[in-house]
Protein backbone atom coordinates (compact mmCIF):
# COMPACT_ATOMS: atom_id res chain seq x y z
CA UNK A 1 41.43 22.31 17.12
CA UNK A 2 41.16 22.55 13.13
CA UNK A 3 42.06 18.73 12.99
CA UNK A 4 39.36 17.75 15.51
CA UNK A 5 36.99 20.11 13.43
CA UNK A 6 38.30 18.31 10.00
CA UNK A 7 37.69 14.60 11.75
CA UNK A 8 33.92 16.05 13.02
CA UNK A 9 33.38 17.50 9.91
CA UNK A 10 34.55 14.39 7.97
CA UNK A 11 32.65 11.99 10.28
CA UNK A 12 29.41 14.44 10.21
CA UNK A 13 29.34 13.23 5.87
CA UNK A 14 30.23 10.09 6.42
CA UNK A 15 26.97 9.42 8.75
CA UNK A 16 24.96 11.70 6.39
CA UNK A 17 26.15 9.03 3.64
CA UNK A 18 25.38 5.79 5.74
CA UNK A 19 21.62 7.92 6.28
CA UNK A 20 21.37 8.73 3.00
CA UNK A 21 21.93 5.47 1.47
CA UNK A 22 19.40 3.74 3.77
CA UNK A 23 16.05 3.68 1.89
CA UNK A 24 12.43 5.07 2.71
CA UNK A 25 10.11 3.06 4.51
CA UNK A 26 7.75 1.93 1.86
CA UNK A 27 5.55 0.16 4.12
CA UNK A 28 4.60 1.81 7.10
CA UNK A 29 1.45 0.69 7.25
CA UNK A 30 0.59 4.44 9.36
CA UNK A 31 -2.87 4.65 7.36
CA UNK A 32 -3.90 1.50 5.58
CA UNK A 33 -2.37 -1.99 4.66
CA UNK A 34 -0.76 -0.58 1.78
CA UNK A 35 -2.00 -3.34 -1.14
CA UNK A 36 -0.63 -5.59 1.13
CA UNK A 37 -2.58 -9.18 1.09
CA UNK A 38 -2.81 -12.48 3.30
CA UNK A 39 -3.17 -15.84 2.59
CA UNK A 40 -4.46 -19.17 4.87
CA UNK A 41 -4.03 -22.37 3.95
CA UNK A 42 -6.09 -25.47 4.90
CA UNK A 43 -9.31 -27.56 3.78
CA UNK A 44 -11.92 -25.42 2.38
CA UNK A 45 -15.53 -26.29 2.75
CA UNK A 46 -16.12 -29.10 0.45
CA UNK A 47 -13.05 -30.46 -0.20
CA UNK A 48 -11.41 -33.29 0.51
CA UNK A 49 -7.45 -32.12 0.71
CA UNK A 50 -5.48 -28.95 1.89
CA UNK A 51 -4.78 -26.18 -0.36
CA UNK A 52 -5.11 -22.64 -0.31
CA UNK A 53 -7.58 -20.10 0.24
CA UNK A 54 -8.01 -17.58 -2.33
CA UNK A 55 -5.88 -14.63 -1.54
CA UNK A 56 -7.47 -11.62 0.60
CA UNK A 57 -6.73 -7.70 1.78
CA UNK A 58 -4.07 -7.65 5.02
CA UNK A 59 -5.96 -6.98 8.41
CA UNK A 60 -4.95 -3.27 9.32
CA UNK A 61 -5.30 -2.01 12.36
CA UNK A 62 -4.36 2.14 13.45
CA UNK A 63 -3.53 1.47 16.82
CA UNK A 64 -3.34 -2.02 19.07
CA UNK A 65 -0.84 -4.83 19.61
CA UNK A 66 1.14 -2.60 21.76
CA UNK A 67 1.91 -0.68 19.00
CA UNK A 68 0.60 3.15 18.88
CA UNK A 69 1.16 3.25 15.11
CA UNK A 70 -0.57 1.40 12.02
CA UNK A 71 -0.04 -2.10 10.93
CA UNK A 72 -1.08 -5.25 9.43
CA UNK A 73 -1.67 -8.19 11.38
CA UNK A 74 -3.26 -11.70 10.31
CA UNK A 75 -5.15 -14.40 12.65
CA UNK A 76 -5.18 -17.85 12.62
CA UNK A 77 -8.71 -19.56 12.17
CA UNK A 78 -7.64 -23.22 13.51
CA UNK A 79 -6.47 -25.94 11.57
CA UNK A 80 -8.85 -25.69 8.43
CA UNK A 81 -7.56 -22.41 7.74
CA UNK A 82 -4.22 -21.94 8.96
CA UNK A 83 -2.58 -18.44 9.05
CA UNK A 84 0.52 -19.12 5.79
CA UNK A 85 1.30 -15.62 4.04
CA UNK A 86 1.46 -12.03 4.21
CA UNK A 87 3.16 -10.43 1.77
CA UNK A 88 3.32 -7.71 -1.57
CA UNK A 89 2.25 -8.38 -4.90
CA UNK A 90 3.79 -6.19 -7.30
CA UNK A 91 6.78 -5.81 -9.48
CA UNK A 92 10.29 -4.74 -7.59
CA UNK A 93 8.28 -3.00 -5.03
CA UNK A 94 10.84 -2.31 -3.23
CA UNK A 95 13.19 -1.58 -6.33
CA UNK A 96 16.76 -3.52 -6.86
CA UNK A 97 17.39 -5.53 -4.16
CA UNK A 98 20.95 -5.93 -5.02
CA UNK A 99 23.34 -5.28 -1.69
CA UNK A 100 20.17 -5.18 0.38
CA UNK A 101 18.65 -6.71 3.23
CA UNK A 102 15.07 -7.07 4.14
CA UNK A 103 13.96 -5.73 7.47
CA UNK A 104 10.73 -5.82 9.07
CA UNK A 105 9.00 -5.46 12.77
CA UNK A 106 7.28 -8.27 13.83
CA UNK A 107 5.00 -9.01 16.86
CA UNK A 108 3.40 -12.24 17.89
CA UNK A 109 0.84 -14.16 20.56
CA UNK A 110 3.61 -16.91 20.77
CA UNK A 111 1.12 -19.75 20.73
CA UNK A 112 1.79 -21.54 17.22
CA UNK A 113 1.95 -24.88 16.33
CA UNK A 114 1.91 -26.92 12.81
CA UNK A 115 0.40 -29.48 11.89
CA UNK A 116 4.09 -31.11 11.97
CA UNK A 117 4.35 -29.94 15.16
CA UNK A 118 7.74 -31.97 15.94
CA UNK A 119 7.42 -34.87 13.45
CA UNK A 120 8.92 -35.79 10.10
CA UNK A 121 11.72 -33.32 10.43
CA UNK A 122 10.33 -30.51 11.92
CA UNK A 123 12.02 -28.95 15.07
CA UNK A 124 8.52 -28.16 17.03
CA UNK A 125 9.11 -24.52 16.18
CA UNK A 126 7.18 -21.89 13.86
CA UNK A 127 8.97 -19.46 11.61
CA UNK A 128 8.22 -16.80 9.80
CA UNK A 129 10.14 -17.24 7.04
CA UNK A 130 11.17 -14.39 4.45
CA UNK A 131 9.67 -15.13 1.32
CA UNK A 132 11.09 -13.69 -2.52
CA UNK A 133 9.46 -15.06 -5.75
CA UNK A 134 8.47 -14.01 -9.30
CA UNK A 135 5.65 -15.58 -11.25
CA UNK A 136 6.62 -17.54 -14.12
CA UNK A 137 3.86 -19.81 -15.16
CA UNK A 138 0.60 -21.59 -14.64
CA UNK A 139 -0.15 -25.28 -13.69
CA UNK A 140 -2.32 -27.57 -14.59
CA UNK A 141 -4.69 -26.76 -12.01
CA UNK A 142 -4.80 -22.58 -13.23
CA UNK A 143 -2.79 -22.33 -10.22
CA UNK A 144 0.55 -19.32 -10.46
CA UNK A 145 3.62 -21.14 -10.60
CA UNK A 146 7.03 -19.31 -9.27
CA UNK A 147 10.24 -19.17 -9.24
CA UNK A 148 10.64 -18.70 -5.17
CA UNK A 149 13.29 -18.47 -2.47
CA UNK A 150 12.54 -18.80 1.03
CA UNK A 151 15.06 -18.27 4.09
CA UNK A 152 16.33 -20.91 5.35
CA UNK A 153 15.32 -22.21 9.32
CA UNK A 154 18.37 -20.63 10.90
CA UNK A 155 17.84 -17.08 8.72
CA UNK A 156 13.81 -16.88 10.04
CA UNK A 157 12.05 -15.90 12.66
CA UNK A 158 11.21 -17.94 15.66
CA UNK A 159 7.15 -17.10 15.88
CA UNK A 160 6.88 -18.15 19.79
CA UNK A 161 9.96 -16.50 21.14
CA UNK A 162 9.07 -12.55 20.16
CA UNK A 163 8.99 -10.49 23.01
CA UNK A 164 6.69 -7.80 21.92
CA UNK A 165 7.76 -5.93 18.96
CA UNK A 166 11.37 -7.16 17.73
CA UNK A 167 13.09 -5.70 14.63
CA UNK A 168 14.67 -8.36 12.12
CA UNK A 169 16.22 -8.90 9.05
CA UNK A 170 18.01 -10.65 6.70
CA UNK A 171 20.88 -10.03 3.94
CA UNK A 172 19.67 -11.29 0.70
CA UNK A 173 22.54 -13.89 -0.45
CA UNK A 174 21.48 -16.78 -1.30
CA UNK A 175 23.24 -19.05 1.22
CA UNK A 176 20.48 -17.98 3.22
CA UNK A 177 17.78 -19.10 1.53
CA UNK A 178 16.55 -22.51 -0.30
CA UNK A 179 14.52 -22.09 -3.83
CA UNK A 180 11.55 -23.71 -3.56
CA UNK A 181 11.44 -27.41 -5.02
CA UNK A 182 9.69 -28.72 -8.25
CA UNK A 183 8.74 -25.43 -9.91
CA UNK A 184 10.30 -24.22 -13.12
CA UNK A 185 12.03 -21.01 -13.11
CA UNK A 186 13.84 -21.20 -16.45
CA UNK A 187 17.21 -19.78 -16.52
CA UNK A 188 16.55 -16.93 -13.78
CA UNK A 189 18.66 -17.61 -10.81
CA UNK A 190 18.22 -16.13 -7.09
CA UNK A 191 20.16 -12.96 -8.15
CA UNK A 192 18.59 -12.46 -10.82
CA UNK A 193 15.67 -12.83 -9.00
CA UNK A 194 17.21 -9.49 -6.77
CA UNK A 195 16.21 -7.15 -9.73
CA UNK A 196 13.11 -8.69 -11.06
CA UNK A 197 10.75 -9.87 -8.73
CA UNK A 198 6.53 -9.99 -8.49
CA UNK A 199 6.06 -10.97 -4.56
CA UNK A 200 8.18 -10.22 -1.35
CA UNK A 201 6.34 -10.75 1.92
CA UNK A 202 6.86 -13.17 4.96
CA UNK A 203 5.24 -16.71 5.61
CA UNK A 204 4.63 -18.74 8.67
CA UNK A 205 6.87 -22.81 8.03
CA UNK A 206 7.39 -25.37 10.43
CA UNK A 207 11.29 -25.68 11.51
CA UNK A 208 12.14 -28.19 8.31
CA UNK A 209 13.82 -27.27 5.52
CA UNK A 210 13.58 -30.49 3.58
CA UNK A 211 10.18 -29.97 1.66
CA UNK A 212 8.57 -31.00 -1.37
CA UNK A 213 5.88 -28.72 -3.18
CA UNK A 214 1.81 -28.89 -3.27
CA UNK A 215 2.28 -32.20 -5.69
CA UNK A 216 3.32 -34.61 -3.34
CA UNK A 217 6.62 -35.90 -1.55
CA UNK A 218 7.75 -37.68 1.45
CA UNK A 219 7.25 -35.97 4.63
CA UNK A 220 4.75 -33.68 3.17
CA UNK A 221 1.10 -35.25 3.16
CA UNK A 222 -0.36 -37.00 6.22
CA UNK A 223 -2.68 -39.46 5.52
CA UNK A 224 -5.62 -37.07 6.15
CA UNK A 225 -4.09 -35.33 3.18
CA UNK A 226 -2.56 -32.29 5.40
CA UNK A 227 0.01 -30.34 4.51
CA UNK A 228 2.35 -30.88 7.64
CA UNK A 229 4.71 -28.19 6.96
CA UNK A 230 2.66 -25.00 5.66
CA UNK A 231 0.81 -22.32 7.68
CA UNK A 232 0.20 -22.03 11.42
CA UNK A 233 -2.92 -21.95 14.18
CA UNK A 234 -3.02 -22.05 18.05
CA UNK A 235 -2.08 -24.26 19.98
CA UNK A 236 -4.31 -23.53 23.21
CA UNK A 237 -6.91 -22.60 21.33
CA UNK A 238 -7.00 -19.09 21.87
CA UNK A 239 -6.17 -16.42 18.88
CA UNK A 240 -3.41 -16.70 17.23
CA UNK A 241 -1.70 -13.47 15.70
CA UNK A 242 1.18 -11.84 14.30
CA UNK A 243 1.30 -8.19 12.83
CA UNK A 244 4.07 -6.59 11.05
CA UNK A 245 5.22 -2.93 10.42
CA UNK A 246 7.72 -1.08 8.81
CA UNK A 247 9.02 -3.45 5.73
CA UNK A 248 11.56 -2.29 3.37
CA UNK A 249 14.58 -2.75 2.40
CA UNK A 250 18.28 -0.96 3.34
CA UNK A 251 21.58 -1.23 2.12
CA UNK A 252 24.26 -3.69 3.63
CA UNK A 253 26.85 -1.52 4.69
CA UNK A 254 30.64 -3.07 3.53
CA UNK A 255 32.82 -3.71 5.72
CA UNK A 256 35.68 -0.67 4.98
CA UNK A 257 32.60 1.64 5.13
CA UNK A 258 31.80 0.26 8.79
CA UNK A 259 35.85 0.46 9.01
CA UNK A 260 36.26 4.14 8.21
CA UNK A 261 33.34 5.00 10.39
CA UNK A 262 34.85 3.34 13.88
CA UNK A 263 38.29 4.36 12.87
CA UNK A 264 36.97 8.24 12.50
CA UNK A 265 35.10 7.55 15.76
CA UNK A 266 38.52 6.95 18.31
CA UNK A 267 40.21 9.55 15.94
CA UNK A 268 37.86 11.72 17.40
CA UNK A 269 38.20 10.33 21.04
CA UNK A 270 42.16 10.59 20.67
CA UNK A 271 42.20 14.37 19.51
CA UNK A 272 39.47 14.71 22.07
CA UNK A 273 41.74 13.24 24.91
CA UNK A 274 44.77 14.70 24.08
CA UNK A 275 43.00 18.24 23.83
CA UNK A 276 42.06 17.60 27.30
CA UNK A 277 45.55 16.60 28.55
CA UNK A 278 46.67 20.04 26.77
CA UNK A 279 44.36 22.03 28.63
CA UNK A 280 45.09 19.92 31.73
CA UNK A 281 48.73 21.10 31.70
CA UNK A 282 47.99 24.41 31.06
């Protein structure tokens, strides 16, 4: 009996350790949107090519989407301003990233489409993809310039296959993520990046990784001078929305951790079962 109390009692820390090392929920979203912001993307009135809308406070909602508890959400306004970003801005928000993974919940109509929509390279598909990046510059056009990582299509999160409220994340190593093209970002690499960081947050992508930035590339302008690839709308012409809650970030547990746990687990149901074979015989 003391060595099934020594196994419980050993297990017992080893969970409080695993809890402990998980951290606080940041965002919650329970009574506001946190700082959080959204961005669209499209053609402004008055202009003549896509670009982006200047950047505005997350919707926030208390209650809704099947969801008793606060959140953000954002909705797409059709094609001339297309639902792209909602994310943080603000320096290591969510401290070192280091060893972590992002996780979020995530809810969605499941009636996006892009502009792509199937063509040059894209899979037909919308993603949210997760989004990491750190302001290093301006361009020419007093525009912020970053040094920016985005998960890659098989890392993100399929925007017309959520059934309700689905919890996902991603380990932050860079084999899961592409930095994006034709920006400058010195000598700061994407783990680097891990401990000094200005904007986490999650944007919507068609299913194409091969991209080119704002400036021009094949496969990224139509000849109605669209960006194919960036931000999302309906396609039946109804609303278009996705909300998320809870964002932070939690440790990836190593693997002899997750060993020592399930080995201290059928230690437990051994003693257990032989304790019960002792009694049996009684």
């Amino acid at each position: 009996m003391q060595i099934l109390l020594r196994i419980l009692s050993g297990s017992f820390l080893l969970v409080l350790f695993l809890v402990s090392n998980v951290s606080a929920l940041p965002f919650t979203f329970d009574t506001s949107n946190q700082g959080w912001e959204q961005a669209y993307i499209g053609r402004p009135t008055g202009t003549t090519y896509d670009q982006l809308y200047p950047n505005e406070g997350a919707d926030w909602a208390s209650s809704g989407h099947d969801n008793p508890g606060g959140h953000i959400y954002q909705t797409a306004a059709g094609i001339e301003k297309r639902a792209y970003w909602m994310g943080f801005n603000g320096s290591n928000s969510l401290g070192d990233l280091t060893g972590m993974e992002l996780v979020t919940d995530i809810w969605s109509t499941n009636n996006w489409q892009t502009i792509a929509n199937g063509s040059y390279g894209d899979d037909g598909n919308v993603y949210a993809r997760w989004v990491i990046a750190k302001q290093v510059g301006t361009a020419s056009d007093g525009k912020p310039t970053y040094n920016m990582y985005v998960s890659k299509r098989d890392f993100s999160i399929n925007m017309n296959t959520l059934n309700g409220w689905e919890t996902h994340s991603i380990i932050l190593k860079e084999e899961n993520f592409f930095r994006w093209p034709n920006y400058d970002a010195g000598t700061q690499g994407f783990y680097d990046l891990l401990t000094d960081y200005s904007s986490i947050g999650l944007y919507l992508f068609s299913g194409s990784d091969e991209i080119s930035n704002y400036d021009g590339g094949t496969g990224t302008w139509n000849t109605g001078s669209q960006l194919l690839h960036y931000g999302a709308y309906s396609k039946d012409g109804n609303e278009a929305i996705w909300a998320l809650d809870n964002f932070h970030a939690a440790p990836v547990p190593e693997p002899a951790t997750l060993f020592l746990f399930g080995t201290g687990l059928i230690c437990i149901m051994g003693v257990g079962r032989k304790l019960r074979l002792q009694k049996t015989g009684e």
